[in-house]
PDB file of N, CA and C in Angstrom:
ATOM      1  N   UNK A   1       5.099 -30.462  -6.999  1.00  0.00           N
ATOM      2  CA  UNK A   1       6.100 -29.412  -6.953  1.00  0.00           C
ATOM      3  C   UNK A   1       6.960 -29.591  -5.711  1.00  0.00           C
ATOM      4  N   UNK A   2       8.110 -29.534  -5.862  1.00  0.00           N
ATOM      5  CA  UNK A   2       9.087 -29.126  -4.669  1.00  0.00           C
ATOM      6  C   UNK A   2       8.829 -28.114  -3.375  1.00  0.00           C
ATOM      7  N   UNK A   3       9.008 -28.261  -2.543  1.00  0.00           N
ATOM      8  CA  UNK A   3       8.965 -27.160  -1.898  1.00  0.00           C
ATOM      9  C   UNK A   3       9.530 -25.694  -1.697  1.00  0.00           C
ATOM     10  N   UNK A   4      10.563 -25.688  -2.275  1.00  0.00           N
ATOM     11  CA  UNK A   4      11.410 -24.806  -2.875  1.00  0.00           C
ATOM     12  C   UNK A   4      10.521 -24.043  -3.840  1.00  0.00           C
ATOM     13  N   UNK A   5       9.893 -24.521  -4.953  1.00  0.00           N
ATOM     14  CA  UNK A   5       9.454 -24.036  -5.802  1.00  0.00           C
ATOM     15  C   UNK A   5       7.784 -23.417  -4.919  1.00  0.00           C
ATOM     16  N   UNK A   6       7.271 -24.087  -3.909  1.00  0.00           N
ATOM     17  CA  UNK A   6       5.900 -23.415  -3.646  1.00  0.00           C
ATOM     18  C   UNK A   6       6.416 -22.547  -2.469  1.00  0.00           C
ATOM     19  N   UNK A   7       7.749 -22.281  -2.236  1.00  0.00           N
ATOM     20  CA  UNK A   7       8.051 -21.260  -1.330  1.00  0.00           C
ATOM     21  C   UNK A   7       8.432 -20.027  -1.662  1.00  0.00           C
ATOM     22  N   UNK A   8       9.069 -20.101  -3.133  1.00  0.00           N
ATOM     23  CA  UNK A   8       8.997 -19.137  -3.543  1.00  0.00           C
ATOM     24  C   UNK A   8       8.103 -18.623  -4.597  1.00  0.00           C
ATOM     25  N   UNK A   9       6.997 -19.495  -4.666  1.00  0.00           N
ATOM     26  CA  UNK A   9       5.514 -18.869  -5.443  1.00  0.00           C
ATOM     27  C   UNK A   9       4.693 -18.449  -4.434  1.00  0.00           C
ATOM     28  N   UNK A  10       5.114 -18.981  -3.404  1.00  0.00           N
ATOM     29  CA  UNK A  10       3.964 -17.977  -1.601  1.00  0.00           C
ATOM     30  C   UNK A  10       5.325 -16.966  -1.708  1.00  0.00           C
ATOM     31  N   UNK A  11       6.220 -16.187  -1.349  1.00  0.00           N
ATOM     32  CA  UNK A  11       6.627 -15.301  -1.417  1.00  0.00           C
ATOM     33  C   UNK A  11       6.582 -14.426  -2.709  1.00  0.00           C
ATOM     34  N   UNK A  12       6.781 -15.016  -3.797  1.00  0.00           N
ATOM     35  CA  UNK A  12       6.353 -13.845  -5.015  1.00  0.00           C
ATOM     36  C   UNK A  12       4.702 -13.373  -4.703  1.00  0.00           C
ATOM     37  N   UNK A  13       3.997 -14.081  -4.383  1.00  0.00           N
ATOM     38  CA  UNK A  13       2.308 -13.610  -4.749  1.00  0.00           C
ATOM     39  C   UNK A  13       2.192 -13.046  -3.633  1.00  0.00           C
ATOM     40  N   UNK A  14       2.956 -13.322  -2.250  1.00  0.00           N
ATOM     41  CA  UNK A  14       2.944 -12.191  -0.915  1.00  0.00           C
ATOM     42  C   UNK A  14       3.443 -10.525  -1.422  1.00  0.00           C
ATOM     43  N   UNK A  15       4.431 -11.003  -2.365  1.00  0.00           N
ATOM     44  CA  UNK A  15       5.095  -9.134  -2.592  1.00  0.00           C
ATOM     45  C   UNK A  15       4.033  -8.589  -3.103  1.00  0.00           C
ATOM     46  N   UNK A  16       3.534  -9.579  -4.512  1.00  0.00           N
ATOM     47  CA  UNK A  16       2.090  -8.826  -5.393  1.00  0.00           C
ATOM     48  C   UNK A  16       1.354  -8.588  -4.210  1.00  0.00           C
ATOM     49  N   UNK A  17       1.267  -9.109  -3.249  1.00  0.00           N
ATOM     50  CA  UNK A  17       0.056  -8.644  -2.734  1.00  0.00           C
ATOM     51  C   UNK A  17       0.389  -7.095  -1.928  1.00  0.00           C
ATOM     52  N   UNK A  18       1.505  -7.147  -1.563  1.00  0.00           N
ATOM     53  CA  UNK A  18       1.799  -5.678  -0.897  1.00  0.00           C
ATOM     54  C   UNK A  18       1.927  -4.958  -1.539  1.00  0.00           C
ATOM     55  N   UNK A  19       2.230  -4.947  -2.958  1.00  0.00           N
ATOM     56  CA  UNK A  19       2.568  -4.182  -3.834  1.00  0.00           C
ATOM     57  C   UNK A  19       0.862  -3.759  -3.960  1.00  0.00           C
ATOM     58  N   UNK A  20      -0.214  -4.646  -4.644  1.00  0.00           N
ATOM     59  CA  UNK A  20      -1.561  -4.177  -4.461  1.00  0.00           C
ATOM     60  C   UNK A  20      -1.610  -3.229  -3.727  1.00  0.00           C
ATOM     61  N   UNK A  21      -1.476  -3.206  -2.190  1.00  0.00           N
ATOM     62  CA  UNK A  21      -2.427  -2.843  -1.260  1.00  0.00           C
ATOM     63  C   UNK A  21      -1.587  -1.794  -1.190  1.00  0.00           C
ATOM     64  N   UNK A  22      -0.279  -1.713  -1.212  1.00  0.00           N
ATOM     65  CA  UNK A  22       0.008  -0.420  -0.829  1.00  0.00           C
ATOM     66  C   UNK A  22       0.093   0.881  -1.906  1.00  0.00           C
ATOM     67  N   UNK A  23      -0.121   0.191  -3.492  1.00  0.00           N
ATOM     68  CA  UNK A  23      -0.174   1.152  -4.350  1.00  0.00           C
ATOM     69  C   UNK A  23      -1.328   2.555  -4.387  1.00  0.00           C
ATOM     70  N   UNK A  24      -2.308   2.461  -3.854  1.00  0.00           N
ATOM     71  CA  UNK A  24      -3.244   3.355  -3.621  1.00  0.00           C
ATOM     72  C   UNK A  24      -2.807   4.371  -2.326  1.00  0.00           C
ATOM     73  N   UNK A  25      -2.360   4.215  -1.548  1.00  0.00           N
ATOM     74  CA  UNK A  25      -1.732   5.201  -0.508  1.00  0.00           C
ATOM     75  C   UNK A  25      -0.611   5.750  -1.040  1.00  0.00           C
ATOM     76  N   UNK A  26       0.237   4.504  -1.808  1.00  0.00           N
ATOM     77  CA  UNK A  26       1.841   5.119  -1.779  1.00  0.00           C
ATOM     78  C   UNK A  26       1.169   6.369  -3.384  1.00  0.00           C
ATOM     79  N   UNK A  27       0.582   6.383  -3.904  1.00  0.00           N
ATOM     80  CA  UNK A  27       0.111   7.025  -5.353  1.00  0.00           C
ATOM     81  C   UNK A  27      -0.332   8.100  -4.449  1.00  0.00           C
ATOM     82  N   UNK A  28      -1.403   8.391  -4.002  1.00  0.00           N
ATOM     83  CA  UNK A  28      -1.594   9.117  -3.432  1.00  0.00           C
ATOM     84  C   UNK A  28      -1.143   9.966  -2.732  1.00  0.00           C
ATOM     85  N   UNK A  29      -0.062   9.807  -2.141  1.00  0.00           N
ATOM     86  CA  UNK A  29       1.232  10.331  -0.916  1.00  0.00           C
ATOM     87  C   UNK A  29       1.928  11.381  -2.368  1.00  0.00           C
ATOM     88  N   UNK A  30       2.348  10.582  -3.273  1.00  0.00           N
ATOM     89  CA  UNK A  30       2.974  11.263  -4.047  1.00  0.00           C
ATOM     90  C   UNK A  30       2.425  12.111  -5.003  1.00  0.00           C
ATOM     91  N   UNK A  31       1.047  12.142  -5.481  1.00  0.00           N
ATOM     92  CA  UNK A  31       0.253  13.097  -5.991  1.00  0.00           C
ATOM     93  C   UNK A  31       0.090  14.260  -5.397  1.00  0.00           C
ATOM     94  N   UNK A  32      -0.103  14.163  -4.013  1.00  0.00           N
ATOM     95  CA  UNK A  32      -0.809  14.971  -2.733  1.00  0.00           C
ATOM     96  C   UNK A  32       1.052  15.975  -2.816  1.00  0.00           C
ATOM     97  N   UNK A  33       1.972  15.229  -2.359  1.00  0.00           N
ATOM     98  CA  UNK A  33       3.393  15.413  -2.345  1.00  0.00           C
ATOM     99  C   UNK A  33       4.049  16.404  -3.985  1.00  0.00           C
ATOM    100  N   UNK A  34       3.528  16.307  -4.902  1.00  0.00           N
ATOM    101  CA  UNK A  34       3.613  16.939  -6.473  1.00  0.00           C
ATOM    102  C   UNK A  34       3.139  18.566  -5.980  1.00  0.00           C
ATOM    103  N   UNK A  35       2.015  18.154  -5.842  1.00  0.00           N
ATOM    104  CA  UNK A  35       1.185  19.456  -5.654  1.00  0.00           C
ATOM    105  C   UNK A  35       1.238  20.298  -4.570  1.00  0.00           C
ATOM    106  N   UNK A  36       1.950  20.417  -3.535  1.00  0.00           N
ATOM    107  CA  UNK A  36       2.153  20.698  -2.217  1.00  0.00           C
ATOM    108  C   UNK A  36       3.606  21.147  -2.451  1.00  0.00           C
ATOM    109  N   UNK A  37       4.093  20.384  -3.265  1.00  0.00           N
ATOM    110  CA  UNK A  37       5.873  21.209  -3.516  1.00  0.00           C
ATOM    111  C   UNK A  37       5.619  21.777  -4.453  1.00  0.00           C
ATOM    112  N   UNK A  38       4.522  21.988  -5.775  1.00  0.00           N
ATOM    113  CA  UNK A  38       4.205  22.906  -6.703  1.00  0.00           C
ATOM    114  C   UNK A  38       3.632  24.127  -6.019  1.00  0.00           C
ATOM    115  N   UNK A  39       2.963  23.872  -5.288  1.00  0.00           N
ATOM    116  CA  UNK A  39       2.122  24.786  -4.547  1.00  0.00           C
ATOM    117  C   UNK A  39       3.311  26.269  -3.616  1.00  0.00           C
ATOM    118  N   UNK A  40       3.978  25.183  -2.950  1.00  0.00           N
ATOM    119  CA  UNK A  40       5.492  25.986  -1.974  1.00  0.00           C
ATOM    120  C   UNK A  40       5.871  26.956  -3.404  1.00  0.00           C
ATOM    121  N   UNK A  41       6.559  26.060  -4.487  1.00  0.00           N
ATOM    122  CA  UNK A  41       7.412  26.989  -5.162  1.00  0.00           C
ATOM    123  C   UNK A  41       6.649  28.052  -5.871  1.00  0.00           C
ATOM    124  N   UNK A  42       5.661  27.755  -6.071  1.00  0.00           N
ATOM    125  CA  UNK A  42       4.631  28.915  -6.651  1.00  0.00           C
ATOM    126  C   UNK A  42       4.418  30.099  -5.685  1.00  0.00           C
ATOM    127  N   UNK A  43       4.348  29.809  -4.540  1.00  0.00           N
ATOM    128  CA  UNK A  43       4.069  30.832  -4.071  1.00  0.00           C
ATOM    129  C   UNK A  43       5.387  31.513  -2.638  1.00  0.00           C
ATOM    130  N   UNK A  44       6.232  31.046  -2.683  1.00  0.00           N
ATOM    131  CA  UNK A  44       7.526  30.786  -1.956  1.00  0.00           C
ATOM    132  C   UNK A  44       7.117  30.544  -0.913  1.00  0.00           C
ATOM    133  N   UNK A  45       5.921  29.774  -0.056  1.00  0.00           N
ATOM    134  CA  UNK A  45       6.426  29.714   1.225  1.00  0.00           C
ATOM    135  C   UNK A  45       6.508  28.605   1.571  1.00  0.00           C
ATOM    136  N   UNK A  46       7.418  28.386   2.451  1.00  0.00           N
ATOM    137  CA  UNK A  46       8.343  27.328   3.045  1.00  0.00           C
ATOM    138  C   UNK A  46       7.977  27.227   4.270  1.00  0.00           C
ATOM    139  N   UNK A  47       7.014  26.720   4.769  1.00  0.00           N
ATOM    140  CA  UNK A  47       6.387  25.916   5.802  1.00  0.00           C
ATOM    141  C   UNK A  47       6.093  24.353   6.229  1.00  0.00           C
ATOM    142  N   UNK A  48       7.226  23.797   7.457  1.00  0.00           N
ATOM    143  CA  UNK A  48       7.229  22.577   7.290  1.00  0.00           C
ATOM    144  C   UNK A  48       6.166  21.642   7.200  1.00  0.00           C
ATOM    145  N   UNK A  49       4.871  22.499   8.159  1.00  0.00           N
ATOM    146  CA  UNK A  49       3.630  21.999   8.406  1.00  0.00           C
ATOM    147  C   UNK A  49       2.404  21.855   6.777  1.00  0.00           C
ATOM    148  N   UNK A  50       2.855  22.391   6.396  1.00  0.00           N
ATOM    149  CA  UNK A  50       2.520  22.949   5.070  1.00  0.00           C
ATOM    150  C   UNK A  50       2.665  21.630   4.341  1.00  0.00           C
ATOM    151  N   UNK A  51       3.794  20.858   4.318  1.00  0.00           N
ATOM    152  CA  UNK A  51       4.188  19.583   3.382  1.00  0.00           C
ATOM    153  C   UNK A  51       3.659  18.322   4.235  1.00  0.00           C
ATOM    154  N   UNK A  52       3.354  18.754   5.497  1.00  0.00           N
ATOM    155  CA  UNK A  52       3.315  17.516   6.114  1.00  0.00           C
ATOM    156  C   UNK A  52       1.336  16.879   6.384  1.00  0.00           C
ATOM    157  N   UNK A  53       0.627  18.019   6.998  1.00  0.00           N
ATOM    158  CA  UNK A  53      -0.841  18.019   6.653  1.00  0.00           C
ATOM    159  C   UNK A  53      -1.524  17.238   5.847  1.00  0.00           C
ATOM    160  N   UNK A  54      -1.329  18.332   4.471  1.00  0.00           N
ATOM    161  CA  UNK A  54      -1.808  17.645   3.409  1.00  0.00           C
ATOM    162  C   UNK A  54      -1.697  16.084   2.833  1.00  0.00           C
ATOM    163  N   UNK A  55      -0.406  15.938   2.906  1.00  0.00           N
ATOM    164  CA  UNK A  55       0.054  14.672   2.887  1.00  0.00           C
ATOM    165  C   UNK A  55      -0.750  13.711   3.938  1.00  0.00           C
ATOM    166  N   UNK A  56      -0.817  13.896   5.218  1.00  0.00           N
ATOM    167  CA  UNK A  56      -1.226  12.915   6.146  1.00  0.00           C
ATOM    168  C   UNK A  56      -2.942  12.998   5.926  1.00  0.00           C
ATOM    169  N   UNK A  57      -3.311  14.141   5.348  1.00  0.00           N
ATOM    170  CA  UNK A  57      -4.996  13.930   5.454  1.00  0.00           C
ATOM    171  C   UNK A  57      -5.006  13.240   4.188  1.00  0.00           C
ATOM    172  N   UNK A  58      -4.260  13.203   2.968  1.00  0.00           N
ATOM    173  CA  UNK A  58      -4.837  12.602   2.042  1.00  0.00           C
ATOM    174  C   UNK A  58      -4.479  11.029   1.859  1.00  0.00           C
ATOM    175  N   UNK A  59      -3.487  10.568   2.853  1.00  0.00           N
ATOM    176  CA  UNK A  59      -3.345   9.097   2.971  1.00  0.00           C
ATOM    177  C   UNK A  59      -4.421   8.785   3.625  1.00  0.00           C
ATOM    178  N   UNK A  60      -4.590   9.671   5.269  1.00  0.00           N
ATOM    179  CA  UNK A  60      -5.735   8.919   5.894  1.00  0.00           C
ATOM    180  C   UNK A  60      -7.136   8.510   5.567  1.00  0.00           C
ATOM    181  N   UNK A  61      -7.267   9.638   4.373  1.00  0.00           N
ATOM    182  CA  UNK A  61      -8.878   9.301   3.955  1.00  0.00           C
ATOM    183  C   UNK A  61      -8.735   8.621   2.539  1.00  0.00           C
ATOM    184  N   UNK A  62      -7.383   8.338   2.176  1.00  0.00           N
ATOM    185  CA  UNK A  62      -7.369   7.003   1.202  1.00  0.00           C
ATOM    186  C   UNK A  62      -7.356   5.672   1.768  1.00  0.00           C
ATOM    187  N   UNK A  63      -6.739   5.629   3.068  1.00  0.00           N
ATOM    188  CA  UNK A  63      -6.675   4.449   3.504  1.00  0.00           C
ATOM    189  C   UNK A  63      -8.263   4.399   4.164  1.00  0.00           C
ATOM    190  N   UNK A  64      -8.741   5.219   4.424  1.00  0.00           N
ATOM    191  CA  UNK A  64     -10.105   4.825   4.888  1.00  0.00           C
ATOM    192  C   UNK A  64     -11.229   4.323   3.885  1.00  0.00           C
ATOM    193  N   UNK A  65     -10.719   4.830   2.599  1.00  0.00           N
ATOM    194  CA  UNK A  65     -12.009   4.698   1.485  1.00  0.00           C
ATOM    195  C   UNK A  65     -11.298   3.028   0.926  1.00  0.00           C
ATOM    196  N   UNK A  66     -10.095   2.858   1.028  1.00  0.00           N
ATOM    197  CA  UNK A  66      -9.499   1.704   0.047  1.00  0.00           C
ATOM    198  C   UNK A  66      -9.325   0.521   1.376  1.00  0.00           C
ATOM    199  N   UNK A  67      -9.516   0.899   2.726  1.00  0.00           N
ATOM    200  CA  UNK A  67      -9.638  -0.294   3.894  1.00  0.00           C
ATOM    201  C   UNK A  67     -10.333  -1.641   3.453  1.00  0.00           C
ATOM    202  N   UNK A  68     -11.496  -1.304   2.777  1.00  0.00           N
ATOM    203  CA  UNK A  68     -11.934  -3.009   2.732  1.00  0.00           C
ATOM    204  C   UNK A  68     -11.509  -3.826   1.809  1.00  0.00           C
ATOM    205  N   UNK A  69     -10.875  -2.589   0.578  1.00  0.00           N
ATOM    206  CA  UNK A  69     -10.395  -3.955  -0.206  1.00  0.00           C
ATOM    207  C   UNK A  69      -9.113  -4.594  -0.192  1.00  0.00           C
ATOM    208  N   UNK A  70      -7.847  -3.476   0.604  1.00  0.00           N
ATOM    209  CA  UNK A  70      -6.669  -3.983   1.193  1.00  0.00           C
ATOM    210  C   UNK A  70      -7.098  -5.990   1.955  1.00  0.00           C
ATOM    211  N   UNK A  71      -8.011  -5.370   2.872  1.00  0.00           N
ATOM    212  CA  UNK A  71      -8.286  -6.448   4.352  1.00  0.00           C
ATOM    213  C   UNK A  71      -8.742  -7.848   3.303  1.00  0.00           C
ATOM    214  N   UNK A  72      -9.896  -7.290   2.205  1.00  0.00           N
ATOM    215  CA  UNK A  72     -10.116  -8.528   1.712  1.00  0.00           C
ATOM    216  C   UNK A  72      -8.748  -9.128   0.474  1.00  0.00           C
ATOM    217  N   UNK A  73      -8.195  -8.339   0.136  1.00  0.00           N
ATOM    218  CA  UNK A  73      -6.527  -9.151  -0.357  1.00  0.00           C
ATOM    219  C   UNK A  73      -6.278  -9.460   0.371  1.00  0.00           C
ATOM    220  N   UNK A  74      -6.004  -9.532   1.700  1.00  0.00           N
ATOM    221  CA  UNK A  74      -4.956  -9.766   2.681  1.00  0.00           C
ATOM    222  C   UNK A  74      -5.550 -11.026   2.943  1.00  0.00           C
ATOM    223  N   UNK A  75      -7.040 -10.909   3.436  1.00  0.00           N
ATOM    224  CA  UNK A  75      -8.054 -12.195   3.900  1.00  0.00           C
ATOM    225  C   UNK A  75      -7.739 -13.688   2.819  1.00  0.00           C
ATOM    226  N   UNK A  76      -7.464 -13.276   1.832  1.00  0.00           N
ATOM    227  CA  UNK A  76      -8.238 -14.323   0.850  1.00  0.00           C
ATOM    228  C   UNK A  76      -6.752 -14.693   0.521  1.00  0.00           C
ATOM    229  N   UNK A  77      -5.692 -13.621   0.305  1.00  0.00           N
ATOM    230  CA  UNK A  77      -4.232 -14.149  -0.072  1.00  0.00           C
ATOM    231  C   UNK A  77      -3.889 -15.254   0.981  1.00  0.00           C
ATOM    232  N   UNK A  78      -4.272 -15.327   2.465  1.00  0.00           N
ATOM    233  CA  UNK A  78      -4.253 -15.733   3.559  1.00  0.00           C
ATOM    234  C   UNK A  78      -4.979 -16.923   4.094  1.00  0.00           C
ATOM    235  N   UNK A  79      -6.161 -17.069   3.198  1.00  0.00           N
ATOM    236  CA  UNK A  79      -6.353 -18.551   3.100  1.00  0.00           C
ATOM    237  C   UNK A  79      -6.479 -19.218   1.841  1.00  0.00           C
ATOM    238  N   UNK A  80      -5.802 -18.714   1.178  1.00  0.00           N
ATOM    239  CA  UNK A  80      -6.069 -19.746  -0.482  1.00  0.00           C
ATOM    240  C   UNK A  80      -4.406 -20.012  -0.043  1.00  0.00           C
ATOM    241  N   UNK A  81      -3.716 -19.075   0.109  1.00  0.00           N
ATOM    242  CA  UNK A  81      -2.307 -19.598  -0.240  1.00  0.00           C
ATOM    243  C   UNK A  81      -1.641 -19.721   1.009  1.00  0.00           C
ATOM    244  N   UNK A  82      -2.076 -19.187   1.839  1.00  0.00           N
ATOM    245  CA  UNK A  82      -0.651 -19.029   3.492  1.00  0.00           C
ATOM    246  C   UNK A  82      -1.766 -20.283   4.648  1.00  0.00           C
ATOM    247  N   UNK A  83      -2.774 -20.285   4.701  1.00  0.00           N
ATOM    248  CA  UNK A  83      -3.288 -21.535   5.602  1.00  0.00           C
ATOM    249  C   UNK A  83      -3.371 -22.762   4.956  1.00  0.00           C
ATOM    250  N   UNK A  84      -3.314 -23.099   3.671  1.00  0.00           N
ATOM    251  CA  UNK A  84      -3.279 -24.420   3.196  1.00  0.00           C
ATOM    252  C   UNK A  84      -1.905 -24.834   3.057  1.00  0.00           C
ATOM    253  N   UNK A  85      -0.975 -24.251   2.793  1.00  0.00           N
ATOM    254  CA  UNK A  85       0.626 -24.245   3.651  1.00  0.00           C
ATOM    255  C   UNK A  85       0.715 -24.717   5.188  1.00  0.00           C
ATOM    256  N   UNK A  86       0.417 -23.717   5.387  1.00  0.00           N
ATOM    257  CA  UNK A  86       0.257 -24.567   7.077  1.00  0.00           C
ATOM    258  C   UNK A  86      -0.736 -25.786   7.871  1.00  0.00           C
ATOM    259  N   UNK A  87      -1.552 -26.074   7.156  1.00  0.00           N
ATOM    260  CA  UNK A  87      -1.970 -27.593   7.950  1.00  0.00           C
ATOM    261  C   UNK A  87      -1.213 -28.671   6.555  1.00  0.00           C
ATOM    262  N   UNK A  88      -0.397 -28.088   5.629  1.00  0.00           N
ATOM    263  CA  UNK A  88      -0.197 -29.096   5.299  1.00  0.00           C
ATOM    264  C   UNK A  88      -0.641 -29.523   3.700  1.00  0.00           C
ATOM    265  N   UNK A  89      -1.159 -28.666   3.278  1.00  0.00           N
ATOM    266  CA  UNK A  89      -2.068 -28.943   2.103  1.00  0.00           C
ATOM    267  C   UNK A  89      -1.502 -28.638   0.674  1.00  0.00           C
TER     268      UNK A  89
END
């Protein structure tokens, strides 16, 4: 293969891979985000802290429960495809 062509098959399978890892937080943000602006209009109150909380506790303890399998995409995308690129392989 050209290099052209394995540069842009390491950049397509880099996006899949962010796209992976970040779909479980970014889903989450916006579930948490549904229900928190359902929640406001249901009951009218309009509190900035109110939208912002919820939101940040339910990323942080997604990113804490979904941490190892982000690190191991990242690990393995990182030597099957981005270090055998670099010595050459």
């Amino acid at each position: 293969m050209s290099e052209e062509v394995i540069f842009f098959d390491t950049l397509r399978q880099g996006l899949w891979v962010a796209v992976i890892t970040s779909l479980p937080i970014l889903s989450v943000a916006l579930v948490a985000g549904l229900f928190v602006g359902l929640f406001q209009a249901l009951t009218s109150i309009q509190e900035l802290t109110l939208t912002f909380v919820p939101k940040l506790a339910a990323i942080v303890a997604v990113f804490w429960l979904t941490m190892g399998f982000m690190t191991q995409t990242l690990v393995s995308f990182f030597q099957d495809r981005v270090v055998p690129l670099m010595i050459g392989g």
